[in-house]
C-alpha atoms as a PDB file:
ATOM      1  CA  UNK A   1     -42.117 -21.777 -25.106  1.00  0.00           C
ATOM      2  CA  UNK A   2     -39.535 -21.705 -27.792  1.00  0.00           C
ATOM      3  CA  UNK A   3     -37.946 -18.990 -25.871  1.00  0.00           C
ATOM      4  CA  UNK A   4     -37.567 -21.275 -22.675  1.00  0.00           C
ATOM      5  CA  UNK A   5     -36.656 -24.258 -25.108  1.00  0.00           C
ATOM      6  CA  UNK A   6     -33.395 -22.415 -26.575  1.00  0.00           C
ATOM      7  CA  UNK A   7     -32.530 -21.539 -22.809  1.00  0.00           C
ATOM      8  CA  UNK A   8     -32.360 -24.582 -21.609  1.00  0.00           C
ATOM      9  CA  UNK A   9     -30.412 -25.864 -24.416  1.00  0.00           C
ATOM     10  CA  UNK A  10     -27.945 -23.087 -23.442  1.00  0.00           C
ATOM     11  CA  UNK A  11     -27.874 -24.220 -20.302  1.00  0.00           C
ATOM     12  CA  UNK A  12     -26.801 -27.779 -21.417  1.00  0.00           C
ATOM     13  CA  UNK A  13     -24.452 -27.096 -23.534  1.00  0.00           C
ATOM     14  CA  UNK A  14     -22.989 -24.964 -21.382  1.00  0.00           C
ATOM     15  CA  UNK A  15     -23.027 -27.972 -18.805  1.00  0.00           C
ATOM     16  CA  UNK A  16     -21.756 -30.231 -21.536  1.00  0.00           C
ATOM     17  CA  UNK A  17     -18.633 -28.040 -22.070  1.00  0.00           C
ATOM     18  CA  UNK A  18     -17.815 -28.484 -18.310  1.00  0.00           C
ATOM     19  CA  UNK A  19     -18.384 -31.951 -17.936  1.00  0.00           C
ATOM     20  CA  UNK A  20     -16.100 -33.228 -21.269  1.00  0.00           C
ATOM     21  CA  UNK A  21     -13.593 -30.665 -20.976  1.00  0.00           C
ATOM     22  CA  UNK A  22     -10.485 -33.068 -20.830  1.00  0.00           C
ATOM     23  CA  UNK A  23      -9.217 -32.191 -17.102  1.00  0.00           C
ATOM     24  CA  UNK A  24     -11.810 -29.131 -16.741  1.00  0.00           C
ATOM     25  CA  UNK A  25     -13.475 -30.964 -13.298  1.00  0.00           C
ATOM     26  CA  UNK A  26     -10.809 -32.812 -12.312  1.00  0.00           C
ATOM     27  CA  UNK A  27      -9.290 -30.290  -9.744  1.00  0.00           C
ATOM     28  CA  UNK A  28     -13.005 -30.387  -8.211  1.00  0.00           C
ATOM     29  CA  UNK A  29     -11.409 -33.565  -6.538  1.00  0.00           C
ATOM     30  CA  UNK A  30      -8.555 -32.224  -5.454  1.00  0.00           C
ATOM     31  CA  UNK A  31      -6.986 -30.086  -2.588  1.00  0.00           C
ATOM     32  CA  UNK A  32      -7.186 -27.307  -4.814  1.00  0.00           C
ATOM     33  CA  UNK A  33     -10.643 -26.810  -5.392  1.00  0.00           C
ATOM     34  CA  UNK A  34     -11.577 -27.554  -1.864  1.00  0.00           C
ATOM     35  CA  UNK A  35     -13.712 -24.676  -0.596  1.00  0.00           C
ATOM     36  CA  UNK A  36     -11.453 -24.188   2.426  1.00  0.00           C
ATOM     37  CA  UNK A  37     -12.579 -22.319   5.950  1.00  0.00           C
ATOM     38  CA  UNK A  38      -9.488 -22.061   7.881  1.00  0.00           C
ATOM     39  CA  UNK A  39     -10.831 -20.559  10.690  1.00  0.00           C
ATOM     40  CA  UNK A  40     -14.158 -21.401  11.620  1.00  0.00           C
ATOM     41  CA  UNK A  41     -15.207 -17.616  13.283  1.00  0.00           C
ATOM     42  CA  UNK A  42     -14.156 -15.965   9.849  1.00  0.00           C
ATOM     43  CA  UNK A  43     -14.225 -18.394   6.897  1.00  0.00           C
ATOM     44  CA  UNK A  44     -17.342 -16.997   5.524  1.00  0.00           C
ATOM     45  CA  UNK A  45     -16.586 -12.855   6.790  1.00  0.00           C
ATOM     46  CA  UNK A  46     -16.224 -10.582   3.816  1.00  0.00           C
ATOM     47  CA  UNK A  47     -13.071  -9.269   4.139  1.00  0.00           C
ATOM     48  CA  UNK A  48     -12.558  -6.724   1.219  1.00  0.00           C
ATOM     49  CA  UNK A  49     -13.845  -3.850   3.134  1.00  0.00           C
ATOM     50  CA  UNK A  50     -11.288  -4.364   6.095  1.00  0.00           C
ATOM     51  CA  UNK A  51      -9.463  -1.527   7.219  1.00  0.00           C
ATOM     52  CA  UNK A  52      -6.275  -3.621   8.491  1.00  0.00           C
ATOM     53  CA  UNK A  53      -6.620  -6.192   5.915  1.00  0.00           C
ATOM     54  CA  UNK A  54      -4.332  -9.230   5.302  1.00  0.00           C
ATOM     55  CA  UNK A  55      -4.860  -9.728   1.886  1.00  0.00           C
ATOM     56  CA  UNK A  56      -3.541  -7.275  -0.894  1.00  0.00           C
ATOM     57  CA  UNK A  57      -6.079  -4.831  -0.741  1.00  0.00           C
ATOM     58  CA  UNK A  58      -4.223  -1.883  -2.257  1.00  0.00           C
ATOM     59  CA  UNK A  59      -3.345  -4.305  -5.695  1.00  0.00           C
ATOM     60  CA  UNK A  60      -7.232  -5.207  -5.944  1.00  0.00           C
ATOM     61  CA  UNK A  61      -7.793  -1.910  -5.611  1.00  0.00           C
ATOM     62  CA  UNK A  62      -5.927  -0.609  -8.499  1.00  0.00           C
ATOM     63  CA  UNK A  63      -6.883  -3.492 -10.501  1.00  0.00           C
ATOM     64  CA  UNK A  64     -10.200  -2.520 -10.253  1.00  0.00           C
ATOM     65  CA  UNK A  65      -9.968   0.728 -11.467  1.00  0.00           C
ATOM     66  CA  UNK A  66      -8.001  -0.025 -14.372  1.00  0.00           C
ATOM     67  CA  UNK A  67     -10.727  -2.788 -14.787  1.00  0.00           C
ATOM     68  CA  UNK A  68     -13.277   0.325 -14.810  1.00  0.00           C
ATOM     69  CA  UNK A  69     -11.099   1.871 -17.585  1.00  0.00           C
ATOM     70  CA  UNK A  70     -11.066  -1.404 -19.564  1.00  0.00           C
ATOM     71  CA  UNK A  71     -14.999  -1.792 -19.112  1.00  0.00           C
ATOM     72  CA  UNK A  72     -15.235   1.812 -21.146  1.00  0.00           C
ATOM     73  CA  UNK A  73     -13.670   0.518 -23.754  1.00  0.00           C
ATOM     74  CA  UNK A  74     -15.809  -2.721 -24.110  1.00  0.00           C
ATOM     75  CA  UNK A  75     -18.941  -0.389 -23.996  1.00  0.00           C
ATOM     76  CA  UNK A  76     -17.664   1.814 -26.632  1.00  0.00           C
ATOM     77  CA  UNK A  77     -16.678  -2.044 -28.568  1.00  0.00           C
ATOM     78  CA  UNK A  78     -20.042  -3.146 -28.382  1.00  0.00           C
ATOM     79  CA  UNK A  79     -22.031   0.234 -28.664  1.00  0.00           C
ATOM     80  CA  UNK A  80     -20.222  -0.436 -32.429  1.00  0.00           C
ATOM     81  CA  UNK A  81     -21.998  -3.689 -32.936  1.00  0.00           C
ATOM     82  CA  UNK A  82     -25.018  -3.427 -34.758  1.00  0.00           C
ATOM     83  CA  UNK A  83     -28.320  -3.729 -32.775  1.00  0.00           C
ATOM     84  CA  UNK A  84     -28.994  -7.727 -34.106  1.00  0.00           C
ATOM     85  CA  UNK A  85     -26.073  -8.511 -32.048  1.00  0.00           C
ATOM     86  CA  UNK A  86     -25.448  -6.443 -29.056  1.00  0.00           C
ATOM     87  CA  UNK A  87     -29.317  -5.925 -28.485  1.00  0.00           C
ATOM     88  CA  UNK A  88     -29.090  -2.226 -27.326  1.00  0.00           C
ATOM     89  CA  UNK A  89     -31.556   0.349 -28.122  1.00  0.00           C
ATOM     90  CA  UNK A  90     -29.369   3.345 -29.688  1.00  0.00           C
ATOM     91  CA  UNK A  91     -32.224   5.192 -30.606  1.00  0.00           C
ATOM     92  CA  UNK A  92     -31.664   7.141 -27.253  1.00  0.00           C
ATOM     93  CA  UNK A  93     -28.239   8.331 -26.755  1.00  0.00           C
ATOM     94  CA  UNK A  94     -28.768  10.800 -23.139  1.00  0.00           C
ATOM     95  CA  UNK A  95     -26.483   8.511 -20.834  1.00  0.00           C
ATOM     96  CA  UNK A  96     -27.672   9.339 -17.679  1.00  0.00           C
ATOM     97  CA  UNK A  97     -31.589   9.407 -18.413  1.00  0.00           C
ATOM     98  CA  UNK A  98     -31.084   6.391 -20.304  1.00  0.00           C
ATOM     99  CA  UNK A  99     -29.717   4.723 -17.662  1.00  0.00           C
ATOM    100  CA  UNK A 100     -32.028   5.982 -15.161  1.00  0.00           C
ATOM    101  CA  UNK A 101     -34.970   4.574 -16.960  1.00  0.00           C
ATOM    102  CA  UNK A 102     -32.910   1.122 -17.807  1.00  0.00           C
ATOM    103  CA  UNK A 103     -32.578   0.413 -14.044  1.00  0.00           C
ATOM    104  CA  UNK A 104     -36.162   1.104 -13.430  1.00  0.00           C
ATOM    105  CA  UNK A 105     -36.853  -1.432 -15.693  1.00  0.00           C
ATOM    106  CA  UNK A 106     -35.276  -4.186 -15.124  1.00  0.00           C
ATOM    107  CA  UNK A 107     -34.004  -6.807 -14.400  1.00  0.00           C
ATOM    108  CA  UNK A 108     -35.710  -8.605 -17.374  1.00  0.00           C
ATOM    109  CA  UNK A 109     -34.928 -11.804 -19.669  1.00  0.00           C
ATOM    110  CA  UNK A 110     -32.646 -11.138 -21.970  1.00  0.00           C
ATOM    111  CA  UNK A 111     -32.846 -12.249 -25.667  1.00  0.00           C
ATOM    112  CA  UNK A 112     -28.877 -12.441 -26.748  1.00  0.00           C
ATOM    113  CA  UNK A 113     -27.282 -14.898 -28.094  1.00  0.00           C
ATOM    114  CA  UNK A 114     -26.003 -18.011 -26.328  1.00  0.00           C
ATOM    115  CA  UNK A 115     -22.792 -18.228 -26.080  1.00  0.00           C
ATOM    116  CA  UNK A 116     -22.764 -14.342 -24.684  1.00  0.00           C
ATOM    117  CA  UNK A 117     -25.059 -14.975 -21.873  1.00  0.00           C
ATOM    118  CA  UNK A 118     -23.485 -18.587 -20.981  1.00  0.00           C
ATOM    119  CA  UNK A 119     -19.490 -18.211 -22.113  1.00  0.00           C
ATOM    120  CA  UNK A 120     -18.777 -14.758 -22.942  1.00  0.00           C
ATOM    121  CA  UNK A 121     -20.398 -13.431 -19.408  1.00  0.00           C
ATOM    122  CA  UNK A 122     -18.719 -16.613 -17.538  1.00  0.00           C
ATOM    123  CA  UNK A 123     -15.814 -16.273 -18.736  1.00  0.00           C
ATOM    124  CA  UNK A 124     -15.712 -12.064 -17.935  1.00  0.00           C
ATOM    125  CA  UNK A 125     -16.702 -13.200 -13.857  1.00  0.00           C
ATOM    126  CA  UNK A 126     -14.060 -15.738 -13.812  1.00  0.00           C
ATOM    127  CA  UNK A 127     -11.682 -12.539 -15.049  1.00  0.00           C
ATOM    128  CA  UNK A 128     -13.004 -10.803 -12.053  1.00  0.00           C
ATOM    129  CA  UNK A 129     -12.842 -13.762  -9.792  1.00  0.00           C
ATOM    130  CA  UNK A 130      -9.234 -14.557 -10.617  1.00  0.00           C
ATOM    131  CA  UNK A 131      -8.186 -10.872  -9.828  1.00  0.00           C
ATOM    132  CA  UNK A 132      -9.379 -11.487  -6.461  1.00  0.00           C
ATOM    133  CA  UNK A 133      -7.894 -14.788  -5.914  1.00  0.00           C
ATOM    134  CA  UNK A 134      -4.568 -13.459  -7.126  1.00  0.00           C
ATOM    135  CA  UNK A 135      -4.406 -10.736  -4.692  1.00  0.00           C
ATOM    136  CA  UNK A 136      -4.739 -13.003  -2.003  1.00  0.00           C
ATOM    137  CA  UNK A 137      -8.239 -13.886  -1.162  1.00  0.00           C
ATOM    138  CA  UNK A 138      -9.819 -16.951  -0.697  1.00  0.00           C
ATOM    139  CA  UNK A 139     -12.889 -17.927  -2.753  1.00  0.00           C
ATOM    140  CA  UNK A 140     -16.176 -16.847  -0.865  1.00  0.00           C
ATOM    141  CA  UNK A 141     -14.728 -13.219  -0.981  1.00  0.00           C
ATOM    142  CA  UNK A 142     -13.528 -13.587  -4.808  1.00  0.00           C
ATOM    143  CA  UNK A 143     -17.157 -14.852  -5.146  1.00  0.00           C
ATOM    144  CA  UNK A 144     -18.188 -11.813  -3.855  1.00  0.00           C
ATOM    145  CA  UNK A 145     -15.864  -9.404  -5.683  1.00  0.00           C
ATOM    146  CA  UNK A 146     -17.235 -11.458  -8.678  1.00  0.00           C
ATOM    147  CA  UNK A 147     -20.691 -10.718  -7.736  1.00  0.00           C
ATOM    148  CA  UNK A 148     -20.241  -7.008  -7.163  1.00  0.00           C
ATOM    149  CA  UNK A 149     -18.379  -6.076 -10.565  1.00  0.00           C
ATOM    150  CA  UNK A 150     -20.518  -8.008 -12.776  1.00  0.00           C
ATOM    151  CA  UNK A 151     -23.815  -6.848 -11.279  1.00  0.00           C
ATOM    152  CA  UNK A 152     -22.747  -3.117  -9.937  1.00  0.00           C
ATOM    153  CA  UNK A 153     -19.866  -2.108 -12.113  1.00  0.00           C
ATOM    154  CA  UNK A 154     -21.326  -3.746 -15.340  1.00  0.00           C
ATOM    155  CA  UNK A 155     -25.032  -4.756 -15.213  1.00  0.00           C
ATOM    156  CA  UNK A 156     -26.296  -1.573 -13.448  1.00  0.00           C
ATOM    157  CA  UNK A 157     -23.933   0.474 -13.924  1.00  0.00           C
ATOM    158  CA  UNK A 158     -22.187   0.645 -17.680  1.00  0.00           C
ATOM    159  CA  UNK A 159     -24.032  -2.068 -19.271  1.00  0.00           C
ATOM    160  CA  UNK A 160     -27.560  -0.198 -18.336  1.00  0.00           C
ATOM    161  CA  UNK A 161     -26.549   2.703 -19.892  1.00  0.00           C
ATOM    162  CA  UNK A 162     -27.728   1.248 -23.248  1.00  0.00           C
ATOM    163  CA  UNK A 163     -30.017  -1.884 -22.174  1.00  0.00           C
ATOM    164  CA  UNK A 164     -31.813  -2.826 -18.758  1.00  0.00           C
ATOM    165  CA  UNK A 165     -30.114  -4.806 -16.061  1.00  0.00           C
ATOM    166  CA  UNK A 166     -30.506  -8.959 -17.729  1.00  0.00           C
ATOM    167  CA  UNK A 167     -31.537 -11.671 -14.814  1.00  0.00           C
ATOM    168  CA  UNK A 168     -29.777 -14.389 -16.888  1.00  0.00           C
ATOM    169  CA  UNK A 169     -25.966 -12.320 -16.068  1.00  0.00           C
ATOM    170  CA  UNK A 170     -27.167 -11.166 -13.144  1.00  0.00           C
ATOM    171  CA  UNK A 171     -26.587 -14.844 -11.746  1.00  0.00           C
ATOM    172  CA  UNK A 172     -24.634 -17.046 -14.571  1.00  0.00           C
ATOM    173  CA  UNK A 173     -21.720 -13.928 -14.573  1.00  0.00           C
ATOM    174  CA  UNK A 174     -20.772 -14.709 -10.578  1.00  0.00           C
ATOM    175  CA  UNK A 175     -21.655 -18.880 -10.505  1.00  0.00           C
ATOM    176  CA  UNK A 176     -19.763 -19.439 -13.746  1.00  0.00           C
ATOM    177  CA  UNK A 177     -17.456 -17.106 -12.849  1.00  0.00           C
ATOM    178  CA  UNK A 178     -16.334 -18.762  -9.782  1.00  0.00           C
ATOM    179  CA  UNK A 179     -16.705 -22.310 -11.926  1.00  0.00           C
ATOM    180  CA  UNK A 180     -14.467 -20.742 -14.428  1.00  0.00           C
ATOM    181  CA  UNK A 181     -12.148 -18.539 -12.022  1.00  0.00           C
ATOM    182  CA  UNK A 182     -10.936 -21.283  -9.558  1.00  0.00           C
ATOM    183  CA  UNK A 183      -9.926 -23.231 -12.333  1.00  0.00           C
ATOM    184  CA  UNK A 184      -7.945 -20.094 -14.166  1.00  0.00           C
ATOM    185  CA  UNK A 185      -6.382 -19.151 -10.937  1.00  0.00           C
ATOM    186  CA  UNK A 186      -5.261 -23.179 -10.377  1.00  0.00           C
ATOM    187  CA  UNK A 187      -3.867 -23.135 -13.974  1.00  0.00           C
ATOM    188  CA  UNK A 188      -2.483 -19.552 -13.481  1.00  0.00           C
ATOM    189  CA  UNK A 189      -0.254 -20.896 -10.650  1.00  0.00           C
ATOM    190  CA  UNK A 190       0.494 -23.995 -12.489  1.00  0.00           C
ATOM    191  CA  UNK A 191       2.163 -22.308 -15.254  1.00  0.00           C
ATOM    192  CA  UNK A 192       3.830 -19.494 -12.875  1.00  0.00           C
ATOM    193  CA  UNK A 193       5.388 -22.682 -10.781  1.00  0.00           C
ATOM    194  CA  UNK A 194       6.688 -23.602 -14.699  1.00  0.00           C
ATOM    195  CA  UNK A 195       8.561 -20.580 -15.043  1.00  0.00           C
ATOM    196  CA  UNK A 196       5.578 -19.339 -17.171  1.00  0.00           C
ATOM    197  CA  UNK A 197       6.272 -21.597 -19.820  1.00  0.00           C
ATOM    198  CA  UNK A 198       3.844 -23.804 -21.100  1.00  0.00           C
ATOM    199  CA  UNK A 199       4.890 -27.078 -23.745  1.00  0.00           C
ATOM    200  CA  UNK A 200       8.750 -25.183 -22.899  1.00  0.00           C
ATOM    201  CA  UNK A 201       7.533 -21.867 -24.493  1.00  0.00           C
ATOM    202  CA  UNK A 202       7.279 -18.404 -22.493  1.00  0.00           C
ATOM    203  CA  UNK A 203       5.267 -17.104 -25.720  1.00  0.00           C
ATOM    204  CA  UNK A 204       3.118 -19.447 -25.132  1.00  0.00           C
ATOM    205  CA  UNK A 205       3.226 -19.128 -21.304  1.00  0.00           C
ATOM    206  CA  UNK A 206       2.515 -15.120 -21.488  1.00  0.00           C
ATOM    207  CA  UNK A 207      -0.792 -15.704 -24.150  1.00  0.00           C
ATOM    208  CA  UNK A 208      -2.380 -18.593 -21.321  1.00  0.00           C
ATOM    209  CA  UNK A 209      -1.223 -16.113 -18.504  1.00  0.00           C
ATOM    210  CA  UNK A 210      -2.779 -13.210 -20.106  1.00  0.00           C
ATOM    211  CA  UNK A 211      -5.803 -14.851 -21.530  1.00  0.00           C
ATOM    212  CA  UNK A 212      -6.598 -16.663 -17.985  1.00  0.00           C
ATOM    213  CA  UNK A 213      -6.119 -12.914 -16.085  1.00  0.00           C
ATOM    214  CA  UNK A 214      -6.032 -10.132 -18.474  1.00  0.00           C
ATOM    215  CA  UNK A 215      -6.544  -7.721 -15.927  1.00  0.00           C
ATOM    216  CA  UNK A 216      -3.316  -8.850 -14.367  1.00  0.00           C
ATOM    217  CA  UNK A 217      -1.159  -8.828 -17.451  1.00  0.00           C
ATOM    218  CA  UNK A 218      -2.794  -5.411 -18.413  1.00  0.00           C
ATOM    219  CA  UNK A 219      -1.784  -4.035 -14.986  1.00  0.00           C
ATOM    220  CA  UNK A 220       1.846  -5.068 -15.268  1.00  0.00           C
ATOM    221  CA  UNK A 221       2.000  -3.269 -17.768  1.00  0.00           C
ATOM    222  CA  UNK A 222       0.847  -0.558 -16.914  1.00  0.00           C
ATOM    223  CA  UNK A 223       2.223   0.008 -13.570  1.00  0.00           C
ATOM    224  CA  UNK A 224       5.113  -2.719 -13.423  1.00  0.00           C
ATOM    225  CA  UNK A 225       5.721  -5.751 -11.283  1.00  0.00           C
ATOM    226  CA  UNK A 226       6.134  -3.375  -7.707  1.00  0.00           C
ATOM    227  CA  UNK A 227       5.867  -0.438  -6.252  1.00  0.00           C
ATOM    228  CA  UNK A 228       7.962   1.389  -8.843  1.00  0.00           C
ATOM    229  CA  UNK A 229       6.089   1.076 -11.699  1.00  0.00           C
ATOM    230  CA  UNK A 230       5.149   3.007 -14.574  1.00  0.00           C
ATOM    231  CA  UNK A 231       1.833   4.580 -13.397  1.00  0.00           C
ATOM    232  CA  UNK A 232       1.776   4.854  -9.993  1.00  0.00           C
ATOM    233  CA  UNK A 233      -1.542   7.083  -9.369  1.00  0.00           C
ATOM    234  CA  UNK A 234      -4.726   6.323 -11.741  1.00  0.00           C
ATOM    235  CA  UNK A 235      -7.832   7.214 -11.405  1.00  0.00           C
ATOM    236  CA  UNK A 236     -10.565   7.106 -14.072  1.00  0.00           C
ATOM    237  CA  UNK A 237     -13.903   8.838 -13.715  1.00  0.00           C
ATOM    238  CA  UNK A 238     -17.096   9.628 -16.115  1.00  0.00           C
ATOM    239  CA  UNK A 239     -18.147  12.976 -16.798  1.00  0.00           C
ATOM    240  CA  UNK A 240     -20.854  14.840 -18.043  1.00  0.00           C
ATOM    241  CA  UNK A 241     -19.769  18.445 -18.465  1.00  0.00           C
ATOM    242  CA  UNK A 242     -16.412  19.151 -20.441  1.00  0.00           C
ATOM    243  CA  UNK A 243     -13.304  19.714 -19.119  1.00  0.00           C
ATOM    244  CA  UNK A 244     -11.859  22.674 -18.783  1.00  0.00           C
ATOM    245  CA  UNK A 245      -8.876  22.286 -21.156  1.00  0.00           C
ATOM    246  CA  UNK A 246     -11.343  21.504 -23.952  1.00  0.00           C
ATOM    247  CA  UNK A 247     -14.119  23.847 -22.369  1.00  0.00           C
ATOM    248  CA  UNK A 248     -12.998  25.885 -25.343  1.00  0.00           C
ATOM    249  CA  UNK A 249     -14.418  24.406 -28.023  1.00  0.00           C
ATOM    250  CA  UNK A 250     -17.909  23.927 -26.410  1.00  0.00           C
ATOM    251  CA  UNK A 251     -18.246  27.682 -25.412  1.00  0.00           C
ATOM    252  CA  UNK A 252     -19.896  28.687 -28.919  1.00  0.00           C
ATOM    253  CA  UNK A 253     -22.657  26.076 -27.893  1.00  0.00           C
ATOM    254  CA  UNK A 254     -25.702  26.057 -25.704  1.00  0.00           C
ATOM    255  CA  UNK A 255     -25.485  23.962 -23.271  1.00  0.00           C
ATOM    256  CA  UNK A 256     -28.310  21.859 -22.941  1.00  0.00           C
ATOM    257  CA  UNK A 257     -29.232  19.148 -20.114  1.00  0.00           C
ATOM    258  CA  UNK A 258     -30.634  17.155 -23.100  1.00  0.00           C
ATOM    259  CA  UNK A 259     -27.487  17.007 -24.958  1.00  0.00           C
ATOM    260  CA  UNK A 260     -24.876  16.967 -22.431  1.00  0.00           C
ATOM    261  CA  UNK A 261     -21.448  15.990 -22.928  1.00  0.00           C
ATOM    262  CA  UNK A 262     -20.378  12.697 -22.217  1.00  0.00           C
ATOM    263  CA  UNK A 263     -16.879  11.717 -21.611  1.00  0.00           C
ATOM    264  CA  UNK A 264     -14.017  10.010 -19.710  1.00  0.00           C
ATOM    265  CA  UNK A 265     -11.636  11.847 -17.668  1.00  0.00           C
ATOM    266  CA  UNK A 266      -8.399   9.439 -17.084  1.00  0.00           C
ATOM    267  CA  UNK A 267      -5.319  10.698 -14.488  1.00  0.00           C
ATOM    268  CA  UNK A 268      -2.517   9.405 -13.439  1.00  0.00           C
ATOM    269  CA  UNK A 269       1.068  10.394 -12.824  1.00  0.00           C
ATOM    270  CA  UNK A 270       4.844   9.168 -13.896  1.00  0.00           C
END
């Protein structure tokens, strides 16, 4: 009961925070929050998987991958934390078993704190949403996109590496995230139209832009505003076995199943 008690005072303070943010809902009355279908036969098609699409598939698509990279890093962040706070068992530290078993188990109620489940996990769907949007899709497929990182990419997939599957993200991460996202992307495009400047700053301008689509920024950076950029293949991938540059040093061990090697392999080219 207490449990249920501090969950739905979650809940209404998360509702709170919506409802006397000064200006947060007033774009729900505007033409910019209007959940448009243009065309009737395809308003509601999923159009990420196209093969001829006319959105920018190929800028999604390497947004999500450095998005995968980024996700690493926030699971080696948090694997940091101590167990009060990030609630993950450590006791067990095979990756693949573990996650095996974590998946089987779940999804199940989560006991973390508040203002992860219901601003920190809102705010990281919006971040996902907002890539989405920016690369040119409308919102029922940056819903979607929302859906399938949060739930795939982080809640069975990285995140259940260390703690089962939770039903709370599994559905606040996409709804808040499109709650969130729409009004990121409208305020991204705001301050864009501004000459990213915001109260006649561009410092100021580049900290909103970044903080309302990190992924974006990060991206720029990485690869440049076109085709020319700095990176212009990546690809990011987990692996189990060493590789064979550092094969070396593991070749005076035994290799065991039960204490396998665990790593990231990043690539990309100049």
């Amino acid at each position: 009961m207490k449990k249920n008690t501090q969950t739905i005072k979650s809940l209404l303070i998360l509702l709170a925070f919506f409802l006397l943010s000064p200006g947060l809902l007033e774009p729900v009355f505007s033409d910019d929050w209007r959940w448009s279908l243009e065309d009737k036969d395809k308003g509601w098609d999923i159009t990420l998987f196209d093969k001829y699409p006319e959105e920018n598939q190929a800028k999604l698509w390497y947004q999500t991958k450095v998005t995968f990279g980024l996700a690493l890093g926030v699971l080696s962040v948090i694997a940091l934390l101590p167990e009060s706070v990030s609630k993950w068992d450590k006791s067990d530290i095979r990756p693949i078993s573990k996650w095996w078993h974590n998946v089987k188990s779940g999804p199940v109620w989560d006991t973390d704190k508040w203002y992860i489940n219901y601003i920190g996990h809102p705010y990281f769907g919006g971040v996902y949403y907002v890539m989405a949007r920016s690369s040119g899709y409308n919102q029922w497929n940056s819903f979607v996109y929302s859906f399938l990182m949060s739930t795939f990419l982080y809640e069975y997939g990285i995140e259940a590496m260390c703690e089962p599957p939770s039903i709370q993200d599994i559905m606040v991460t996409p709804l808040g995230g499109w709650l969130y996202g729409e009004w990121a992307y409208q305020e991204k495009l705001k301050i864009l139209d501004n000459g990213s400047e915001v109260m006649g700053s561009k410092s100021l301008g580049s900290t909103a832009l970044f903080l309302l689509d990190p992924v974006g920024k990060i991206s720029q950076w990485i690869g440049g505003d076109s085709d020319d950029g700095t990176v212009q293949n990546l690809s990011i991938r987990l692996s189990v076995v060493p590789p064979a540059s550092s094969f070396s040093s593991y070749r005076k061990k035994t290799f065991n199943l039960d204490d396998r090697y665990f790593g990231v392999e990043i690539f990309f080219n100049f």
